[in-house]
Protein backbone atom coordinates (compact mmCIF):
# COMPACT_ATOMS: atom_id res chain seq x y z
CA UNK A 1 -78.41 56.91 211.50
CA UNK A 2 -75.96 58.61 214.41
CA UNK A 3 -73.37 60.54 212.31
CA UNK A 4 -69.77 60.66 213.75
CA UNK A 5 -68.55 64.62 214.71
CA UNK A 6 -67.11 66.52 212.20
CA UNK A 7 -63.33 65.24 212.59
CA UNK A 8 -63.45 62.43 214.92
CA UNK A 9 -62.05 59.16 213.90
CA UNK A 10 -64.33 56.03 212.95
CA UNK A 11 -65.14 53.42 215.52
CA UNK A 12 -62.70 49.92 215.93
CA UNK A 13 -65.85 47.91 214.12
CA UNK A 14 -66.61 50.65 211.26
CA UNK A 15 -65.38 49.18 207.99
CA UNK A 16 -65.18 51.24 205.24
CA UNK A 17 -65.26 50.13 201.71
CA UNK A 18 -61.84 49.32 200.31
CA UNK A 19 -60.03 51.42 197.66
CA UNK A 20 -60.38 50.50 194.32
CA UNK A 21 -57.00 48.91 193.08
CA UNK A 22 -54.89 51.08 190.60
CA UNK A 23 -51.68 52.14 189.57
CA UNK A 24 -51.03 54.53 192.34
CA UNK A 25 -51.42 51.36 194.71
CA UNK A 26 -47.26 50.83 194.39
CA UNK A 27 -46.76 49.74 197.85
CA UNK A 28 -48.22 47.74 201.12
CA UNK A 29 -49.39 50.93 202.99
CA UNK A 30 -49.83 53.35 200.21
CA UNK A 31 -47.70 57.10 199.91
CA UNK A 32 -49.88 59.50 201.91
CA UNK A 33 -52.18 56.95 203.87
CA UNK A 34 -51.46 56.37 207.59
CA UNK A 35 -50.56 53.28 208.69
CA UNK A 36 -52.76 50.92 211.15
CA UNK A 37 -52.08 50.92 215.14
CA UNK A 38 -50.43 47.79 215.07
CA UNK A 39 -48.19 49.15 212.28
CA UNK A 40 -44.45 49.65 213.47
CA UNK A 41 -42.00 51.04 211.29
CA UNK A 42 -38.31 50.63 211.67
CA UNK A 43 -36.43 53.89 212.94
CA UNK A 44 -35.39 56.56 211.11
CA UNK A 45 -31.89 55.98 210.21
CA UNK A 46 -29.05 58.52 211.56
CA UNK A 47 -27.90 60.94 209.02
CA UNK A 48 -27.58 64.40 207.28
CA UNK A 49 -31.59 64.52 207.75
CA UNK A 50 -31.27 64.50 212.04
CA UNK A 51 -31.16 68.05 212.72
CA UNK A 52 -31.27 68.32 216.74
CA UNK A 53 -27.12 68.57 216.70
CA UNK A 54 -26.22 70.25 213.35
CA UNK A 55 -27.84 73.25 212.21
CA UNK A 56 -29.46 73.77 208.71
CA UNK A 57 -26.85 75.72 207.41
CA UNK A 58 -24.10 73.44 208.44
CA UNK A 59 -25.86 69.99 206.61
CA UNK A 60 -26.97 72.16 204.12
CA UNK A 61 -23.31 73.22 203.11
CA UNK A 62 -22.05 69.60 203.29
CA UNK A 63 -25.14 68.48 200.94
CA UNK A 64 -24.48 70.78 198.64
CA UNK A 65 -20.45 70.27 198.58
CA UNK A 66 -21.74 66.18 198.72
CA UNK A 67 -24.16 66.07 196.06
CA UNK A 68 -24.32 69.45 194.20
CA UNK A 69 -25.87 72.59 194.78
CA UNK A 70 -29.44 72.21 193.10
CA UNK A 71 -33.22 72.34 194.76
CA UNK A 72 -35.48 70.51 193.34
CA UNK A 73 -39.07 72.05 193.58
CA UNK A 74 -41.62 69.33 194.07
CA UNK A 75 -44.91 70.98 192.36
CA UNK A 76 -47.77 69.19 191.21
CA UNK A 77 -49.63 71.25 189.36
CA UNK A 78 -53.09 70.75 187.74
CA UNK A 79 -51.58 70.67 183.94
CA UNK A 80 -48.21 68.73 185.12
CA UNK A 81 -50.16 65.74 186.78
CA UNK A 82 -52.26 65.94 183.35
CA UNK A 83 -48.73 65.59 181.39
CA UNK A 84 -47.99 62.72 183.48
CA UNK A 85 -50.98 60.81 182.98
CA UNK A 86 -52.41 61.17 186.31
CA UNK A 87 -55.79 62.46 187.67
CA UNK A 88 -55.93 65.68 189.38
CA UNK A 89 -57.09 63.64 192.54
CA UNK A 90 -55.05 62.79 196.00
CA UNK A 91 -53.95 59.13 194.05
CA UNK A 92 -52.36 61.27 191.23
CA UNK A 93 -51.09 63.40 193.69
CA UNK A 94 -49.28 60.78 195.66
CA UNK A 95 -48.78 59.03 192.31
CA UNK A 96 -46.76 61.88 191.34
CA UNK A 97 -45.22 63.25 194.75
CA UNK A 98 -43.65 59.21 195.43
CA UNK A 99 -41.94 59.14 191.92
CA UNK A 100 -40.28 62.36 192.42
CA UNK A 101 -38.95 61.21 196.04
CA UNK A 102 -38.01 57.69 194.89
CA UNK A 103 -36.18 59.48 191.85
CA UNK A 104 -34.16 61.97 193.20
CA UNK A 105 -34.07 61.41 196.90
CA UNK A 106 -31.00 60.33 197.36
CA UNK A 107 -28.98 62.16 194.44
CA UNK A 108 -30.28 65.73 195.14
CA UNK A 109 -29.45 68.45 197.94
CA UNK A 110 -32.67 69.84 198.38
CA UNK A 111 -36.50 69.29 197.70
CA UNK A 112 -38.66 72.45 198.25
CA UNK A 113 -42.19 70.99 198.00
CA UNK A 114 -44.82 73.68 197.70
CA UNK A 115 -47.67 73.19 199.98
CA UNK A 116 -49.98 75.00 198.16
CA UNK A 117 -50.35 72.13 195.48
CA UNK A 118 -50.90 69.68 198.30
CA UNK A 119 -53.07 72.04 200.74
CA UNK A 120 -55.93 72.16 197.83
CA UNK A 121 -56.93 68.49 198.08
CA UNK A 122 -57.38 69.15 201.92
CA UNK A 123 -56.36 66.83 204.68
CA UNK A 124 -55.65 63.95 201.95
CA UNK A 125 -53.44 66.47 200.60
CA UNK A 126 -51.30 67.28 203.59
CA UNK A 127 -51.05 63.12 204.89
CA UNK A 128 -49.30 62.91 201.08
CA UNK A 129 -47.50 66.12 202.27
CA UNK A 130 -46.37 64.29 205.20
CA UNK A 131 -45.34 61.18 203.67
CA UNK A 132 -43.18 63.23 201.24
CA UNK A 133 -41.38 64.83 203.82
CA UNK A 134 -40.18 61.96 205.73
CA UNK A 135 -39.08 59.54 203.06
CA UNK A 136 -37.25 62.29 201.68
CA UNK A 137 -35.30 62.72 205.12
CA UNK A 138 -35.47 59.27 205.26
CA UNK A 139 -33.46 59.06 201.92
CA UNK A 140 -30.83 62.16 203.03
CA UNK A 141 -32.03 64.79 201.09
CA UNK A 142 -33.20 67.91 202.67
CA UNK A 143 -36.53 69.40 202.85
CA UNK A 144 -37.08 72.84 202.62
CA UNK A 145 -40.71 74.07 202.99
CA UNK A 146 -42.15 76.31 200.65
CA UNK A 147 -45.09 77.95 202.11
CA UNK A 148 -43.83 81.59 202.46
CA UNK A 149 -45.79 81.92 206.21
CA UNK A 150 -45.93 85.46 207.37
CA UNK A 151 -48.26 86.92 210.16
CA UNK A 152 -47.40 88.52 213.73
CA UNK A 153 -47.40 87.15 217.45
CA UNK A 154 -49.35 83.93 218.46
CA UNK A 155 -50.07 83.30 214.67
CA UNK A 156 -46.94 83.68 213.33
CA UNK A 157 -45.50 81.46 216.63
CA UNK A 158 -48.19 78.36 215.39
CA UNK A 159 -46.90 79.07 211.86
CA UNK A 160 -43.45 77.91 213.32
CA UNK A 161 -44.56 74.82 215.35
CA UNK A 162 -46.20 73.59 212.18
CA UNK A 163 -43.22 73.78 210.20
CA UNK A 164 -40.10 74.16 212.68
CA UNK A 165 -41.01 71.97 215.66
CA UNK A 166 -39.23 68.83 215.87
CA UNK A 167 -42.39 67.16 217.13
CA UNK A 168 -44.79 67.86 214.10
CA UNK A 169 -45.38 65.35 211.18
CA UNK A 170 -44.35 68.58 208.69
CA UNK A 171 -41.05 69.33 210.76
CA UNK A 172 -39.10 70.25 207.64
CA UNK A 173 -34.99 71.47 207.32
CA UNK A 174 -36.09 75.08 206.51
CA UNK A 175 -39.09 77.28 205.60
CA UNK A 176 -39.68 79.86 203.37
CA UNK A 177 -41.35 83.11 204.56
CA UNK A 178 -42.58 86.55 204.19
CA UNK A 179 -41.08 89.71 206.16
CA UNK A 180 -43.52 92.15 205.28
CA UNK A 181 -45.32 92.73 208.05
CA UNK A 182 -42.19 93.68 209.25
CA UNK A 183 -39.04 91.50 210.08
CA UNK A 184 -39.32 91.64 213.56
CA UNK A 185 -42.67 89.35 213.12
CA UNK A 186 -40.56 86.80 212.00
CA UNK A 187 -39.35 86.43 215.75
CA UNK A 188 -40.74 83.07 216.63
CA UNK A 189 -39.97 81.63 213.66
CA UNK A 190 -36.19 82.54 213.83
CA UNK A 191 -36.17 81.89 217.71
CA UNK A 192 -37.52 78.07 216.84
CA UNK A 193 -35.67 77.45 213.77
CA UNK A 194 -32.44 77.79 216.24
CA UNK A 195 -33.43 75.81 218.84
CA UNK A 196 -34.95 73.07 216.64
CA UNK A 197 -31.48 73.73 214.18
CA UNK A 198 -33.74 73.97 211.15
CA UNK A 199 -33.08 77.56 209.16
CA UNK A 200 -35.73 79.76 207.45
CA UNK A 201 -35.59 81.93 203.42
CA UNK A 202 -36.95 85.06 203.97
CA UNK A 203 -37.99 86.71 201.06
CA UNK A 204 -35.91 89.52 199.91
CA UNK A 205 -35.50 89.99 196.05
CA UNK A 206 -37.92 87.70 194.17
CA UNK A 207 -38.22 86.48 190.50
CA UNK A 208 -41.80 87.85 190.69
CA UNK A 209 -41.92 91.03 188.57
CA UNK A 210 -44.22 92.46 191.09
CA UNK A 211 -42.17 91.63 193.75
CA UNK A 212 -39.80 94.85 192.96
CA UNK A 213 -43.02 97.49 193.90
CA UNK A 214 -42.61 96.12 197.85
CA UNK A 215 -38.90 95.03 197.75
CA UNK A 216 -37.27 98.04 196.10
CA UNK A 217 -39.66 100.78 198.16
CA UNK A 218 -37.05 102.67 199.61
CA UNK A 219 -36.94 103.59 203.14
CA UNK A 220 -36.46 107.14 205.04
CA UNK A 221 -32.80 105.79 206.16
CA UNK A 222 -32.16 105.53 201.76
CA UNK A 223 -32.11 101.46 202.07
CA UNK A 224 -34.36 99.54 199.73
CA UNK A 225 -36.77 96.90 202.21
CA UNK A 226 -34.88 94.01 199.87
CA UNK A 227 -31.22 95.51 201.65
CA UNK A 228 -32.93 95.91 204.77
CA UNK A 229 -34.19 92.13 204.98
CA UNK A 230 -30.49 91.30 203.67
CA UNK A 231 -29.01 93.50 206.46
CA UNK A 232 -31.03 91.94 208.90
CA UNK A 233 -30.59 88.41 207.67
CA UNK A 234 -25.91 89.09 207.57
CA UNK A 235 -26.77 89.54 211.32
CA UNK A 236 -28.86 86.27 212.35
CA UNK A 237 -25.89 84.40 210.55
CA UNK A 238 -23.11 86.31 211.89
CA UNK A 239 -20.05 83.82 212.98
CA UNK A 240 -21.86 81.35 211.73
CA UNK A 241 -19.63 78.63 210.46
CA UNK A 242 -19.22 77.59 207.99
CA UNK A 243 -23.03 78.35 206.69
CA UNK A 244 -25.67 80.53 208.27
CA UNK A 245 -28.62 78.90 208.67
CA UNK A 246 -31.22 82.30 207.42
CA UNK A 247 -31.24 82.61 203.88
CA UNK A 248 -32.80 84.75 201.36
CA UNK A 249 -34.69 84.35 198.62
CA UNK A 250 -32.72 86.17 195.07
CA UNK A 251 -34.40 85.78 191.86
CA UNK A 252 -31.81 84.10 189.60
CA UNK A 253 -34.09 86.32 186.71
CA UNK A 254 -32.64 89.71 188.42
CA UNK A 255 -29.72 90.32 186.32
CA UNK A 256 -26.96 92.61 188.04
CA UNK A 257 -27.74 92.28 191.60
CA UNK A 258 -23.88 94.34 192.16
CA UNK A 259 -26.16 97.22 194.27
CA UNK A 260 -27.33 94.91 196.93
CA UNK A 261 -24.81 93.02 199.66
CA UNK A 262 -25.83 89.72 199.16
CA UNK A 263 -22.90 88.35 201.54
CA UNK A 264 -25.38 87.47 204.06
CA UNK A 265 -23.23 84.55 205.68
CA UNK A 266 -25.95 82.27 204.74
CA UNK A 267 -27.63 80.35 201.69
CA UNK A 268 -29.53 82.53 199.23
CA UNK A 269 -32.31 80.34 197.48
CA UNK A 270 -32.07 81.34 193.44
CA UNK A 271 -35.34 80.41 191.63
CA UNK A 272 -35.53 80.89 188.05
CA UNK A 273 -33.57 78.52 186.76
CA UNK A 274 -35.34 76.47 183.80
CA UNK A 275 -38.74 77.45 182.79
CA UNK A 276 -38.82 81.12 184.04
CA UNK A 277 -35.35 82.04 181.64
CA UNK A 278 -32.55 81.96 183.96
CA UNK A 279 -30.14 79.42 182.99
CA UNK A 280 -27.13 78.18 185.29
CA UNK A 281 -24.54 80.40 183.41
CA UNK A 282 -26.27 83.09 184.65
CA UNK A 283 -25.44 82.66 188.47
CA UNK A 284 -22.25 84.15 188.43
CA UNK A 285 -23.24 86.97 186.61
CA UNK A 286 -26.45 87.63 189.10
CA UNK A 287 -24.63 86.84 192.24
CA UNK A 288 -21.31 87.86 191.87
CA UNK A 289 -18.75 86.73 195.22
CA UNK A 290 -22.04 85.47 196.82
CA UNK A 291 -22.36 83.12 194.53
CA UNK A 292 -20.88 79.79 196.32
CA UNK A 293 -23.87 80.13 198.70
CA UNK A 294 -26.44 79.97 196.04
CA UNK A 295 -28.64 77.23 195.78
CA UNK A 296 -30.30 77.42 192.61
CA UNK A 297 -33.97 76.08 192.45
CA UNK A 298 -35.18 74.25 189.25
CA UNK A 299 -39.00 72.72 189.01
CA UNK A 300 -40.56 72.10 185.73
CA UNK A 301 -37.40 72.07 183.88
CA UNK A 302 -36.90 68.65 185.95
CA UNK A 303 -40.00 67.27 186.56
CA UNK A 304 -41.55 67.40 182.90
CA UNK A 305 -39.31 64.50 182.42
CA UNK A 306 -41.11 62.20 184.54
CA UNK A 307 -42.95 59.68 184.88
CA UNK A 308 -39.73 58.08 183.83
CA UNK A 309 -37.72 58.13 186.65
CA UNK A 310 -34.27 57.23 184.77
CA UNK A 311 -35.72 60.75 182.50
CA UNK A 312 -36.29 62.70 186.10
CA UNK A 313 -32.04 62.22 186.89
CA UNK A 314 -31.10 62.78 184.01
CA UNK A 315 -32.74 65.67 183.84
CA UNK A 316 -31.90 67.23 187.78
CA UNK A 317 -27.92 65.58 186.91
CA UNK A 318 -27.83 67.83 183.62
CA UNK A 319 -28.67 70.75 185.49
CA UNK A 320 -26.59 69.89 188.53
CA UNK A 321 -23.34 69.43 186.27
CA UNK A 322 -24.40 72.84 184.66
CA UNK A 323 -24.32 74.64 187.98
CA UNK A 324 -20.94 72.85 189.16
CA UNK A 325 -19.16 73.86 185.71
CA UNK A 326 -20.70 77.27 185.99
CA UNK A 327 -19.37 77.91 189.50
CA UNK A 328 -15.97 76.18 189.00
């Protein structure tokens, strides 16, 4: 028997055994699985998700004033599919990833998917990946990318094309990533966020406790690296209007934050909220003036609601009117 290469796609008369039927099987072409040739799916409809003529920061400032300022982190961990009922296979995976979307796609700002929990089942992983991402666009939310990229030169530049070019099935609003090989490295990244209008979170003060041994080094100039990325990010977004489109990434865990110069023009990304301690009341607190820009980030604190998807908004609503009555 003549194996096929590593990669390449089966022969027109090469029949493989059908799926076996299950719950996940919710629709005609399943979440995840690519459709046939013939296949032709009706064009994206215009909206908040067509970013070639508004940049990130400008949709995501009307999203936020439209439907609230809350991310909702899509993470399917091991433990949570388990809590759900599902395998900890690529059907529980899309199982789990097409509730969330159906749920809260059209009610919330943000989703910030972490690609980690979809990389580990492989290709599989990444076609549910890819599905997620454009029914969520499809549905007007926005999609920030949470795979904290950070490397130098031609790597750094494919990083960007993977996540920032406008012709790639993972073309997402935004991507998070890492500065610390320096923030000049994050060149190519900026450079195509701007001309694709899609916006990037860089790093800066994280929830992480470990975080603060890199973040708060201090410099020979007497800046911390955290200010440094903040001073650096206040001038990608400067006369930006009426959002930046370069945000940082503040721990909403931090406490008094009053020593750093958050007013970076541009959206700072607050996780914490819900299962790490920080609770809405505590934006204003953390944040101070900055804090109309913040987008606080909730995961389990949502998504241990589901499978129910009336539970799953509910939930992301309760925490949404909590951060509206603890900015107003």
């Amino acid at each position: 028997m003549i194996q096929e290469p590593f990669g390449a796609r089966p022969s027109p008369d090469h029949h493989p055994s059908p799926r076996p039927s299950g719950p996940q099987d919710s629709s005609a072409i399943p979440f995840g699985v690519r459709p046939s040739p013939d296949h032709h799916p009706s064009p994206r409809p215009s909206g908040p998700q067509d970013s070639s003529a508004i940049p990130f920061g400008a949709r995501l400032r009307r999203a936020m004033d439209e439907r609230g300022p809350l991310c909702v982190g899509i993470d399917p961990h091991a433990s949570l599919l388990a809590d759900w009922g599902l395998n900890d296979d690529v059907a529980g995976l899309a199982r789990f990833t097409r509730t969330v979307v159906e749920a809260l796609g059209e009610t919330v700002a943000l989703f910030k998917p972490q690609s980690a929990f979809f990389e580990r089942f492989g290709s599989r992983g990444l076609a549910v990946l890819e599905t997620a991402v454009e029914e969520a666009r499809e549905r007007g939310a926005l999609v920030l990318m949470d795979a904290k990229r950070g490397d130098i030169g031609s790597t750094m530049a494919a990083y960007a094309e993977t996540y920032l070019h406008k012709d790639s099935p993972l073309f997402s609003d935004a991507l998070t990533v890492s500065p610390y090989l320096g923030y000049g490295s994050l060149r190519p990244a900026v450079d195509l966020a701007r001309e694709s209008g899609a916006g990037l979170f860089v790093l800066a003060l994280t929830s992480n406790p470990e975080g603060a041994e890199v973040q708060r080094a201090v410099r020979e100039d007497g800046r911390t690296l955290a200010a440094t990325m903040l001073g650096h990010l206040a001038a990608e977004n400067a006369g930006a209007e009426p959002l930046g489109s370069f945000g940082a990434v503040v721990g909403a865990t931090l406490g008094d934050l009053s020593s750093f110069d958050l007013a970076i023009n541009g959206p700072l990304l607050a996780p914490g909220i819900g299962a790490q301690g920080a609770t809405p009341a505590d934006l204003p607190k953390v944040f101070g003036d900055a804090v109309r820009n913040v987008v606080p980030s909730v995961s389990r604190g949502v998504l241990r609601h589901g499978p129910d998807t009336a539970a799953l908004r509910a939930a992301a609503d309760r925490f949404a009117g909590e951060v509206r009555t603890a900015l107003d």
